[in-house]
C-alpha atoms as a PDB file:
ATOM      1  CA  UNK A   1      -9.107 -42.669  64.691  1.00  0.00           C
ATOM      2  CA  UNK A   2     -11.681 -42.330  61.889  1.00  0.00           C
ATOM      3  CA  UNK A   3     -13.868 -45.321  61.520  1.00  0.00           C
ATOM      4  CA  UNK A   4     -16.324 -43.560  59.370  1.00  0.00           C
ATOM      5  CA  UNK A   5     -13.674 -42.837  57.013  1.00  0.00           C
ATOM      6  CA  UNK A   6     -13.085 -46.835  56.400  1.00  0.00           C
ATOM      7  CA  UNK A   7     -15.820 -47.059  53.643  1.00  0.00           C
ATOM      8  CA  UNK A   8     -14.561 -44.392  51.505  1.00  0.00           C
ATOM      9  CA  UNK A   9     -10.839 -44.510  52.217  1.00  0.00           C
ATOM     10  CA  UNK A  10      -8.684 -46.281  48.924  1.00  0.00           C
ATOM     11  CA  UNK A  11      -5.478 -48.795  50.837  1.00  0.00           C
ATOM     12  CA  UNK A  12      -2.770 -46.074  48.977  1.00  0.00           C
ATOM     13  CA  UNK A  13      -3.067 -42.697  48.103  1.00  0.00           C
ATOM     14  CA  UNK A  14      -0.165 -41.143  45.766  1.00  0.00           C
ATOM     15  CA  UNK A  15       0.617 -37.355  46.108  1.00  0.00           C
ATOM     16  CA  UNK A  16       1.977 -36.333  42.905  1.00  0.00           C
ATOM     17  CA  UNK A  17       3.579 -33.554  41.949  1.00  0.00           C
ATOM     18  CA  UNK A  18       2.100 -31.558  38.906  1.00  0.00           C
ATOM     19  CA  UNK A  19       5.565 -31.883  37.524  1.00  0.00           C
ATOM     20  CA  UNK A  20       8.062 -34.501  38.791  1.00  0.00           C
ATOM     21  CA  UNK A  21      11.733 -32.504  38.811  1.00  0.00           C
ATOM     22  CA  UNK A  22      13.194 -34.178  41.220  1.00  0.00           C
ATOM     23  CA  UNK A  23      14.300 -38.197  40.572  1.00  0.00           C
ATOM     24  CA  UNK A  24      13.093 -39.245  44.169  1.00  0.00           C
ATOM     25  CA  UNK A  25      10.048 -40.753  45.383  1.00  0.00           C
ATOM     26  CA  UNK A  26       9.266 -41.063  49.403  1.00  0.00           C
ATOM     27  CA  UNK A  27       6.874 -44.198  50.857  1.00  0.00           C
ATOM     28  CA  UNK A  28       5.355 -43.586  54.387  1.00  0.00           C
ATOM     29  CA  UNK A  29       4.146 -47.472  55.034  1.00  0.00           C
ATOM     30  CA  UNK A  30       3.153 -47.503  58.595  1.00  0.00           C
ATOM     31  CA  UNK A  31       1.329 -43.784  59.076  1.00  0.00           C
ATOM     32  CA  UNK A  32      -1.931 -44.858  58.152  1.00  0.00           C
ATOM     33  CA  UNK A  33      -4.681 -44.676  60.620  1.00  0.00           C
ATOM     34  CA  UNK A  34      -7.856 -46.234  59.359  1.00  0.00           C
ATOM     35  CA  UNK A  35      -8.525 -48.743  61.691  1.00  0.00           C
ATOM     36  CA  UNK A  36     -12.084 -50.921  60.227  1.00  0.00           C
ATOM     37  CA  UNK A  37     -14.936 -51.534  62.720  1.00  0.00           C
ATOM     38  CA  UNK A  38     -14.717 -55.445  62.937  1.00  0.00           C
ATOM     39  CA  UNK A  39     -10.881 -54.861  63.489  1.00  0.00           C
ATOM     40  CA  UNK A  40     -11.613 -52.719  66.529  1.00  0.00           C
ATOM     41  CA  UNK A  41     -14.044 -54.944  67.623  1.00  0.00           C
ATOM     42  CA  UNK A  42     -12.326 -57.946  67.333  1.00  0.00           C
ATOM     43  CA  UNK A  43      -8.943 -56.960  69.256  1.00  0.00           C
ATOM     44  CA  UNK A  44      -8.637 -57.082  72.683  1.00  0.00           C
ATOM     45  CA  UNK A  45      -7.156 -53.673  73.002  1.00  0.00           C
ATOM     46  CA  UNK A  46      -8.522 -50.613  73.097  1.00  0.00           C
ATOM     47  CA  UNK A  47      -8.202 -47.850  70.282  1.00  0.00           C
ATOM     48  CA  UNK A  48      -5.394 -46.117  71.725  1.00  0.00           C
ATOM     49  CA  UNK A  49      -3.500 -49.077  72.149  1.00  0.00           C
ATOM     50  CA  UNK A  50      -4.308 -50.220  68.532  1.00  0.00           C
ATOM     51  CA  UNK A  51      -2.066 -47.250  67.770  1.00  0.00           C
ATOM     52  CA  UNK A  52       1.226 -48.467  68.863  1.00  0.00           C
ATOM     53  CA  UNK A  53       2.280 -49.467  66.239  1.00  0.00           C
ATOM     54  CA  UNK A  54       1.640 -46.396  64.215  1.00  0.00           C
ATOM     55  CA  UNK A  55       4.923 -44.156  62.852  1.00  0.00           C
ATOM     56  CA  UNK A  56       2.470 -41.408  63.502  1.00  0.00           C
ATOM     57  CA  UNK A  57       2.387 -38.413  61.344  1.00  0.00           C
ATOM     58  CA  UNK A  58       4.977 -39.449  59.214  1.00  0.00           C
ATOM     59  CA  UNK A  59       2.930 -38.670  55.815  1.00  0.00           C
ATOM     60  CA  UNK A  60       2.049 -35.482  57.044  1.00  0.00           C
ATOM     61  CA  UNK A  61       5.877 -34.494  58.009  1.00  0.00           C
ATOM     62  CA  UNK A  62       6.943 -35.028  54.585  1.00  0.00           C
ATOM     63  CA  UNK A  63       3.680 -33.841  52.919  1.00  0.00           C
ATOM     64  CA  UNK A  64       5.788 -31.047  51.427  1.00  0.00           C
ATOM     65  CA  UNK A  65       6.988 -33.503  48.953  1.00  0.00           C
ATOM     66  CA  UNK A  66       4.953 -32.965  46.004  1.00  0.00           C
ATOM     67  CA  UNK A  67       4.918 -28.930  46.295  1.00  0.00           C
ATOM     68  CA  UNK A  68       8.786 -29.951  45.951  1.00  0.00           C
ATOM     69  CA  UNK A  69       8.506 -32.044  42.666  1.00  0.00           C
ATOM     70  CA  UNK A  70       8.717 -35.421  44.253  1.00  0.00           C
ATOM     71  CA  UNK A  71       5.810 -38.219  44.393  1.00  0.00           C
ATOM     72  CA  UNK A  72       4.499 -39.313  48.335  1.00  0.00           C
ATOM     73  CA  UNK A  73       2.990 -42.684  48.471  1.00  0.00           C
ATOM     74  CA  UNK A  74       1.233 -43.390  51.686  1.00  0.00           C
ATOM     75  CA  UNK A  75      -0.838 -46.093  53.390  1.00  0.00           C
ATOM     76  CA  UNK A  76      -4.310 -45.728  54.376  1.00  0.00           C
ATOM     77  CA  UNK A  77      -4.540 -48.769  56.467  1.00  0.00           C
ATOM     78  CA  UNK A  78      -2.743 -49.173  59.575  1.00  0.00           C
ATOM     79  CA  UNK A  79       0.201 -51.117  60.451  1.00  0.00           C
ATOM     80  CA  UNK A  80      -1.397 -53.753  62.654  1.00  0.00           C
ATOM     81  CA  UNK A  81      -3.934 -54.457  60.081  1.00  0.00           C
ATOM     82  CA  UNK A  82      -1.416 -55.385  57.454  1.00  0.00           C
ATOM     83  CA  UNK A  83       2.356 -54.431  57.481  1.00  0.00           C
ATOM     84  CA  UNK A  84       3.403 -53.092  53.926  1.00  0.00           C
ATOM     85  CA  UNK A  85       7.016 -52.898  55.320  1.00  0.00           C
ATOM     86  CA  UNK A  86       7.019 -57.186  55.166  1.00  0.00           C
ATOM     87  CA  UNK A  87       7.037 -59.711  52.704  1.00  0.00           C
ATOM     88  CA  UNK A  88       3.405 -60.563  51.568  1.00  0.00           C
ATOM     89  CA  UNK A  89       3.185 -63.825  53.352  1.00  0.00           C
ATOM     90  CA  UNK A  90       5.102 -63.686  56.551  1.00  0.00           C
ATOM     91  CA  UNK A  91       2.638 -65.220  59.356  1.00  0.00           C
ATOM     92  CA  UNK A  92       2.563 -67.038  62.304  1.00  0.00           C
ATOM     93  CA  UNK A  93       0.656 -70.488  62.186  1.00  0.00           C
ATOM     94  CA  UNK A  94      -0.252 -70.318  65.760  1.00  0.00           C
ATOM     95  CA  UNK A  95      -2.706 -66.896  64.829  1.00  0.00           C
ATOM     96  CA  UNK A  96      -4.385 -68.910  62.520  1.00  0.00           C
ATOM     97  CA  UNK A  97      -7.415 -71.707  63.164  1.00  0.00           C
ATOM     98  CA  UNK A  98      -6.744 -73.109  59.833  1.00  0.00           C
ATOM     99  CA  UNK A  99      -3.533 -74.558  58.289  1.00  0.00           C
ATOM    100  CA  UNK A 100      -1.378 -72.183  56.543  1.00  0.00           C
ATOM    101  CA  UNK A 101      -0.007 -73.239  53.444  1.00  0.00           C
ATOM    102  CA  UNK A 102       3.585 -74.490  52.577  1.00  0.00           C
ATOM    103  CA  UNK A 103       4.560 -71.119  50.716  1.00  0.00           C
ATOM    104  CA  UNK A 104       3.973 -69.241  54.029  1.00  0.00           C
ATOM    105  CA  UNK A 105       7.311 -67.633  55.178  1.00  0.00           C
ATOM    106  CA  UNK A 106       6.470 -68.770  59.139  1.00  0.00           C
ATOM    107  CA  UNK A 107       9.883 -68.768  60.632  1.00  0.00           C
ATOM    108  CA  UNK A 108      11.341 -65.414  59.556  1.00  0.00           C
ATOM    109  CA  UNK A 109      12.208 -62.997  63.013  1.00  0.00           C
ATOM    110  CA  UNK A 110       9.622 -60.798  62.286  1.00  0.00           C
ATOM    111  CA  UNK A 111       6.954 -63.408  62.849  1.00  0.00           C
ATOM    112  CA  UNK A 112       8.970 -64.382  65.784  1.00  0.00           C
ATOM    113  CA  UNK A 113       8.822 -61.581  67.171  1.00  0.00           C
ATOM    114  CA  UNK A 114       4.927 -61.307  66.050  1.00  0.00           C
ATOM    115  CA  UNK A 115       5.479 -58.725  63.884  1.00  0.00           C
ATOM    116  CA  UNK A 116       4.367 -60.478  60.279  1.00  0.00           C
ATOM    117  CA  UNK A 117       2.771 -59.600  57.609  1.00  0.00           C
ATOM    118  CA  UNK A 118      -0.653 -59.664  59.914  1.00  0.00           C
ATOM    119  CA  UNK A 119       1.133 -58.625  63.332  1.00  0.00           C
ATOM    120  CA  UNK A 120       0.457 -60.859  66.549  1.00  0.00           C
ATOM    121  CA  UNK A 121       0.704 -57.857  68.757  1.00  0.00           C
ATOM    122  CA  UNK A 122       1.425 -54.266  68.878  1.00  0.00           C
ATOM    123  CA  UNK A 123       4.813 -52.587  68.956  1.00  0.00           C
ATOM    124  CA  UNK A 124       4.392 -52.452  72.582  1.00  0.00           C
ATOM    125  CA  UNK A 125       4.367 -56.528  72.484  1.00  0.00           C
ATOM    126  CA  UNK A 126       0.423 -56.279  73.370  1.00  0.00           C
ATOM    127  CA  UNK A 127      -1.655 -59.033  72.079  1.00  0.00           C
ATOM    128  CA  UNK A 128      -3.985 -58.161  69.270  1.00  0.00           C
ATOM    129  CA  UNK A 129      -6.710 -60.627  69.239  1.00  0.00           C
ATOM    130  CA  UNK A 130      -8.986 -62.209  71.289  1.00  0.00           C
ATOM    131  CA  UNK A 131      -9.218 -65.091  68.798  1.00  0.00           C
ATOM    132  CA  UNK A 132      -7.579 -67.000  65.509  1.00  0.00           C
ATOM    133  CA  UNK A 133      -8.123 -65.926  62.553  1.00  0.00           C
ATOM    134  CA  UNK A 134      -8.989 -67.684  59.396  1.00  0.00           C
ATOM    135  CA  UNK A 135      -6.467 -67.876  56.688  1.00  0.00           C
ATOM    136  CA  UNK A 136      -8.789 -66.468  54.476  1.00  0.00           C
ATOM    137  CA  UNK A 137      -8.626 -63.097  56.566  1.00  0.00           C
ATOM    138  CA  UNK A 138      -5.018 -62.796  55.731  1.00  0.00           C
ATOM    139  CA  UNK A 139      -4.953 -63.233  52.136  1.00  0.00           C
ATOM    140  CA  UNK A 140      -7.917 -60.652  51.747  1.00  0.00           C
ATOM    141  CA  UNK A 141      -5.915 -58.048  53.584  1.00  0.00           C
ATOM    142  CA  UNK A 142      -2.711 -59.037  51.709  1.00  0.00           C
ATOM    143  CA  UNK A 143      -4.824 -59.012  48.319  1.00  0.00           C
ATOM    144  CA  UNK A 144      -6.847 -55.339  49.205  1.00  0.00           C
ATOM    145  CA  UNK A 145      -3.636 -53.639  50.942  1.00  0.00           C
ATOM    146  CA  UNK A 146      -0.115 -55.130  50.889  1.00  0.00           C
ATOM    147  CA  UNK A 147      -0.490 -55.609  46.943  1.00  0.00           C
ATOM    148  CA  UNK A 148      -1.821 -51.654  45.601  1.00  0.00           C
ATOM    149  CA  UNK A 149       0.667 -50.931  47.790  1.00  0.00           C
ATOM    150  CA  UNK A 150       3.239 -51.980  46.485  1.00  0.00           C
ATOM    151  CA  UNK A 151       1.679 -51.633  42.665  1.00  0.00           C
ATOM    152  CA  UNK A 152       1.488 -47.919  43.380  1.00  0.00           C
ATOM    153  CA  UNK A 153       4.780 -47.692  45.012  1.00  0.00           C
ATOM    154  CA  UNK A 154       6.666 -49.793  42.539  1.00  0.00           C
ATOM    155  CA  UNK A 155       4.772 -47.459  39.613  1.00  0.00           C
ATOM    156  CA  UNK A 156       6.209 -44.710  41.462  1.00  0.00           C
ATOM    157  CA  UNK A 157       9.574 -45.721  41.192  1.00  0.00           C
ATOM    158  CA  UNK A 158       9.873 -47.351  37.848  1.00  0.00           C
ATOM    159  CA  UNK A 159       8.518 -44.109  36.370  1.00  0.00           C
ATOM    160  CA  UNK A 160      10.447 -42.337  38.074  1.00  0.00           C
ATOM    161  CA  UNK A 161      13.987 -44.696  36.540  1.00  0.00           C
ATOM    162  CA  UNK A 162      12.390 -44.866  33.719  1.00  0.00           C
ATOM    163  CA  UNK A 163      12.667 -40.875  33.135  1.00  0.00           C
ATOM    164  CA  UNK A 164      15.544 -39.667  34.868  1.00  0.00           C
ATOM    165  CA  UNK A 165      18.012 -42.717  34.658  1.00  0.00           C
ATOM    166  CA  UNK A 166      17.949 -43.193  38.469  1.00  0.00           C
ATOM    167  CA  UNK A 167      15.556 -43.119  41.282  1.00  0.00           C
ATOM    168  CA  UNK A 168      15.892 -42.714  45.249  1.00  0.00           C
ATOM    169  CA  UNK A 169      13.351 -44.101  47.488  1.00  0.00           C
ATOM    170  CA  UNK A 170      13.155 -42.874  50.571  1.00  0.00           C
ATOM    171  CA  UNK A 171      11.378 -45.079  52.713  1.00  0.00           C
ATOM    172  CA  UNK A 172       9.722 -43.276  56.019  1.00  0.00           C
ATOM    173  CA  UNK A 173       8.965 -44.054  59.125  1.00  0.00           C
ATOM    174  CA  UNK A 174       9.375 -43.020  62.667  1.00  0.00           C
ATOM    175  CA  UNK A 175      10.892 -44.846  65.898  1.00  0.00           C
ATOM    176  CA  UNK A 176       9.887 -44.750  69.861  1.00  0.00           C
ATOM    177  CA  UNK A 177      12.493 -42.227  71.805  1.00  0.00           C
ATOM    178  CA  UNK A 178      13.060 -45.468  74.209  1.00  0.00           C
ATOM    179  CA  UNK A 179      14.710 -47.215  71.378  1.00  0.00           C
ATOM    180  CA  UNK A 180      17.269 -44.371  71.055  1.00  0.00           C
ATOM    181  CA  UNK A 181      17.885 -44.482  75.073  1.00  0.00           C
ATOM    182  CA  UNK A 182      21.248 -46.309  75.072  1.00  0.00           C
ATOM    183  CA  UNK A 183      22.745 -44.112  71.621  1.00  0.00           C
ATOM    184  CA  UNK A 184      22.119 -40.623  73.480  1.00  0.00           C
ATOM    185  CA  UNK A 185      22.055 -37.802  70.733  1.00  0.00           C
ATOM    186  CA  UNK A 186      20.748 -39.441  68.340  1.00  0.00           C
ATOM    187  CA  UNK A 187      17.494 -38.023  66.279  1.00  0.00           C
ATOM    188  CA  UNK A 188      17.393 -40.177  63.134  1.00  0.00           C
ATOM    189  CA  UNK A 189      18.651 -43.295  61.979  1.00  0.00           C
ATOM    190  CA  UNK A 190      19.237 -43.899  58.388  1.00  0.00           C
ATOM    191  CA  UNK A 191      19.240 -47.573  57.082  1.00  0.00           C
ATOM    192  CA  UNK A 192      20.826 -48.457  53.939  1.00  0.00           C
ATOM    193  CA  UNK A 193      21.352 -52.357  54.914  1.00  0.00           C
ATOM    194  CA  UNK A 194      24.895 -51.715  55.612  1.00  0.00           C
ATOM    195  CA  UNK A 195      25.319 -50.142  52.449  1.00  0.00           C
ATOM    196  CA  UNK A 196      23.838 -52.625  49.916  1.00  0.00           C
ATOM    197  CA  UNK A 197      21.181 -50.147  48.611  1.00  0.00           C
ATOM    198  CA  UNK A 198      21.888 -47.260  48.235  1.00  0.00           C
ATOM    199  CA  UNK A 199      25.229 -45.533  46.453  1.00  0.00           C
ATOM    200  CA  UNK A 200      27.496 -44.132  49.245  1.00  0.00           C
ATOM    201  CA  UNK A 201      27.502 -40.652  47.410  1.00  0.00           C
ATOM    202  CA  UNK A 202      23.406 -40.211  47.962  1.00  0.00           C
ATOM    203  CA  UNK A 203      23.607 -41.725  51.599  1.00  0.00           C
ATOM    204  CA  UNK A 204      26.428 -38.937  52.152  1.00  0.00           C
ATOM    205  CA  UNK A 205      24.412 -36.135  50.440  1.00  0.00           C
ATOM    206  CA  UNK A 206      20.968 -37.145  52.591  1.00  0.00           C
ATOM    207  CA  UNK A 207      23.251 -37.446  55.812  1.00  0.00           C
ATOM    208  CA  UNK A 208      24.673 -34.240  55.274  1.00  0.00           C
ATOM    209  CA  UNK A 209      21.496 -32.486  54.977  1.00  0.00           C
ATOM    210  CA  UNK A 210      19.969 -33.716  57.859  1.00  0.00           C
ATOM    211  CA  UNK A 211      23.384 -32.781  59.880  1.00  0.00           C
ATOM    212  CA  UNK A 212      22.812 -28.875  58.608  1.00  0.00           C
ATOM    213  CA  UNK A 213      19.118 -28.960  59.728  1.00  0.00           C
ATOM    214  CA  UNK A 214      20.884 -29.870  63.071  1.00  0.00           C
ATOM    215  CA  UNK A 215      19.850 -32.992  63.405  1.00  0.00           C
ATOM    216  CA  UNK A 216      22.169 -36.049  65.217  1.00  0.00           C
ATOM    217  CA  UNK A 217      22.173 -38.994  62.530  1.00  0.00           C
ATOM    218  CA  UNK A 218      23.034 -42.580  62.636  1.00  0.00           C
ATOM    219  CA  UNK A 219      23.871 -45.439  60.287  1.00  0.00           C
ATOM    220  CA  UNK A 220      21.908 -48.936  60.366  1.00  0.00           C
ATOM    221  CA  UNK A 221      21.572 -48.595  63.616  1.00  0.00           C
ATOM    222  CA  UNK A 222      19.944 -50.224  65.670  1.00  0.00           C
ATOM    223  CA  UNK A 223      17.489 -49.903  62.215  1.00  0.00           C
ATOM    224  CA  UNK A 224      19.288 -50.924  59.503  1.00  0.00           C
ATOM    225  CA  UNK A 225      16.301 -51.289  56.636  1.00  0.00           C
ATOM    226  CA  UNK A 226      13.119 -53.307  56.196  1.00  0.00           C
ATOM    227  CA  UNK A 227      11.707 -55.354  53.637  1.00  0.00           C
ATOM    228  CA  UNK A 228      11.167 -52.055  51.600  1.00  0.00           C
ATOM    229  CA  UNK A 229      14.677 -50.904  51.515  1.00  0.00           C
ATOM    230  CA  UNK A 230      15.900 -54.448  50.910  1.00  0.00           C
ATOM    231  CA  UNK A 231      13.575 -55.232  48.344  1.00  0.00           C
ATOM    232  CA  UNK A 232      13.447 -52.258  46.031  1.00  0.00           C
ATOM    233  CA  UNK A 233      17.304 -50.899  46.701  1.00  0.00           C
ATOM    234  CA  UNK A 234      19.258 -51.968  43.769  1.00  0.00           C
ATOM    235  CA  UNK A 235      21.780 -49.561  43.521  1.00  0.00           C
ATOM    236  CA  UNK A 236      23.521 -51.848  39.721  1.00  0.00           C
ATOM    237  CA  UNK A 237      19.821 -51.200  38.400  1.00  0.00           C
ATOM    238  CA  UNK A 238      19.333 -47.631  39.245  1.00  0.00           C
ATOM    239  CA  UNK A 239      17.196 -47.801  41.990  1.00  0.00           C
ATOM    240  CA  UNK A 240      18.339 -46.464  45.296  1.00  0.00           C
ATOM    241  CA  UNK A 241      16.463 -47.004  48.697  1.00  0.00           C
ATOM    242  CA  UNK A 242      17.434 -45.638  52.173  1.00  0.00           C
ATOM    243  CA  UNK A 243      15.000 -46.002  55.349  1.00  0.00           C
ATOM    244  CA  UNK A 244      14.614 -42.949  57.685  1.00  0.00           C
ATOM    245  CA  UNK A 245      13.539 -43.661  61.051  1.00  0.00           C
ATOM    246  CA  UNK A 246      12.889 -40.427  63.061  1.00  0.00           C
ATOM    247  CA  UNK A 247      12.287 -40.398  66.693  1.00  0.00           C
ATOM    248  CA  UNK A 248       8.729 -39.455  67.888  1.00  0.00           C
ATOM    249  CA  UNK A 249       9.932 -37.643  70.626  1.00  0.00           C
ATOM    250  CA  UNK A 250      11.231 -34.980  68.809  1.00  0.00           C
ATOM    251  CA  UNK A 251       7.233 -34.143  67.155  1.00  0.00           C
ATOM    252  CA  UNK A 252       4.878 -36.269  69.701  1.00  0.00           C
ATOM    253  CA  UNK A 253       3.305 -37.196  72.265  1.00  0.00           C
ATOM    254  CA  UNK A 254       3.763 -40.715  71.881  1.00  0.00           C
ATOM    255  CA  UNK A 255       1.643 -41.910  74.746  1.00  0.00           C
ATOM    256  CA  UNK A 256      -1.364 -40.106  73.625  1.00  0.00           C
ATOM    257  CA  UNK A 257      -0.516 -40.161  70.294  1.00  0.00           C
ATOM    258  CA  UNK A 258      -1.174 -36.989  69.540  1.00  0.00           C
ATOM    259  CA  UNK A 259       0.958 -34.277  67.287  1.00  0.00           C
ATOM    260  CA  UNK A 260       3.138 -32.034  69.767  1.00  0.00           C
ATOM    261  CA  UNK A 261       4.325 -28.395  70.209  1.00  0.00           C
ATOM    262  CA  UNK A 262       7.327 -28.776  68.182  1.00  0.00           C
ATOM    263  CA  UNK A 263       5.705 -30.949  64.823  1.00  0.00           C
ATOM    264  CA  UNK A 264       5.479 -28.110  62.762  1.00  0.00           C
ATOM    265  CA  UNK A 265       8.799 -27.242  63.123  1.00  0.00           C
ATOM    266  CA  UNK A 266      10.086 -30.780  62.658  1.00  0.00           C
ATOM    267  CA  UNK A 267       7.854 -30.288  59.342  1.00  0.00           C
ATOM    268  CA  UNK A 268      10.098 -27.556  58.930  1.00  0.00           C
ATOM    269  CA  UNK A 269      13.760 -28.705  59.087  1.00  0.00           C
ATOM    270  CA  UNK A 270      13.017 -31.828  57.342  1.00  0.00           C
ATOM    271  CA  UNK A 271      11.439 -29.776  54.552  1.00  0.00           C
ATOM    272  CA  UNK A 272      14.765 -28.472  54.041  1.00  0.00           C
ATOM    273  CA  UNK A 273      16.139 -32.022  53.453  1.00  0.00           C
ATOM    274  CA  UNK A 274      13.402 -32.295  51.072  1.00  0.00           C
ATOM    275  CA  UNK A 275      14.490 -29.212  49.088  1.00  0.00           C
ATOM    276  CA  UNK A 276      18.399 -30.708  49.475  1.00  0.00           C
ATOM    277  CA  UNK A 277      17.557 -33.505  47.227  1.00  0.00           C
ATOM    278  CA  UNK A 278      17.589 -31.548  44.328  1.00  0.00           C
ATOM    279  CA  UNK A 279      21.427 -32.280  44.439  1.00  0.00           C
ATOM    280  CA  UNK A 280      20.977 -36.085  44.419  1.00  0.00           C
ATOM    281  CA  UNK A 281      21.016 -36.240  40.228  1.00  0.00           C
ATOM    282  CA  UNK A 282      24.889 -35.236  40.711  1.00  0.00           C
ATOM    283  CA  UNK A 283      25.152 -37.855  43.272  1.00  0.00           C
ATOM    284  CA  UNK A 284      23.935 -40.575  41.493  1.00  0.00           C
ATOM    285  CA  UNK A 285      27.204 -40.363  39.271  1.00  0.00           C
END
């Protein structure tokens, strides 16, 4: 991980297009992977470990999105510094030294299962810290990451309605092969919250695609959407959102973390899904 790059490294970075043709715009939340030095220092886990919770290489599978006319928005700052993919105040009192105010969602199942907003542990269920945190902690990384976040994504996608009538957001992210184990066949899972938001046509077209890049696809689960999905997939208002969850052992190594011998050709197949959406205008209806 680059530690150096911490100083000079903005929260979001938007890829866009020169020219937007296509009325789609892709989020990868949970790729970034610019851990900062107290961070490290503070958890009681080594780098690698940090890293669990990483949907690794995720921006850079879909990085042919912008050659392609559509806008990437990506996270710089890792997952298990502050979740993007969660409301903004989702937390677990017991992290904290300090009370947490009354507004704080702290009974949701994501901080139950010490995934919040500021996550507890790693996806691997590894405690992060050696000690509480202040309050004050959380609401600077909600206030310097989880908001331009979602400013940039939520720019992203009003444009976006704004000038073609209708957007899709496809929200990215990738899942551990174990996950998969008991749904053999299965390659990607796409969540449209049991189809509340997105328009059956668009899931169909996006499903299809993946199927002729040979790919085995699933519906909701056992990932039916995040906060993401939920949140911005209004379907009555023009805005579409679907969650892709691809599993890592189809491009990684996902014990070292580390890009593997068939990523580029992952890159590959799912840049033909990218170059499929320029049917999803006809989908929209």
């Amino acid at each position: 991980m680059d530690i150096e790059a911490e100083i000079e490294a903005p929260p979001v970075v938007v890829e866009r297009p020169a020219e937007q043709t296509r009325p789609v715009v892709l989020a990868s939340p949970h790729s970034g992977r610019v851990y900062p030095a107290d961070f490290v220092a503070a958890s009681r886990l080594d780098p690698l470990r940090l890293r669990r919770s990483e949907d690794g290489f995720v921006d850079e599978l879909f990085a042919a999105a912008p050659a392609l006319g559509m806008p990437l928005v990506r996270a710089n700052f890792p997952r298990a510094w502050c979740d993007a993919n969660r409301e903004a105040w989702e937390l677990d009192p017991s992290m904290f030294v300090d009370a947490l105010p009354p507004w704080v969602n702290s009974s949701s199942p994501r901080v139950a299962a010490g995934l919040g907003t500021i996550a507890k542990v790693v996806a691997s269920g590894e405690p992060i810290y050696r000690a509480r945190l202040l309050f004050a902690e959380a609401e600077a990384r909600v206030e310097t990451c989880w908001h331009p976040f979602h400013a940039a994504l939520w720019a992203e996608v009003e444009a976006t309605r704004r000038h073609f009538g209708q957007c899709l957001l496809i929200d990215c992210h990738s899942m551990p092969s174990a996950a998969l184990a008991p749904r053999n066949g299965c390659d990607i899972v796409l969540g449209d919250a049991h189809g509340t938001t997105c328009a059956p046509r668009v899931v169909r077209l996006v499903e299809g695609a993946l199927t002729a890049a040979g790919f085995a696809v699933r519906r909701n689960d056992p990932y039916a959407g995040g906060y993401i999905t939920r949140h911005y997939g209004r379907p009555r208002e023009g805005v579409h959102a679907l969650q892709l969850e691809i599993s890592r052992g189809l491009y990684m190594d996902e014990q070292r973390i580390e890009r593997g011998a068939g990523f580029a050709a992952m890159q590959a197949r799912l840049g033909r899904l990218l170059e499929a959406l320029a049917g999803v205008q006809a989908a929209f209806g």
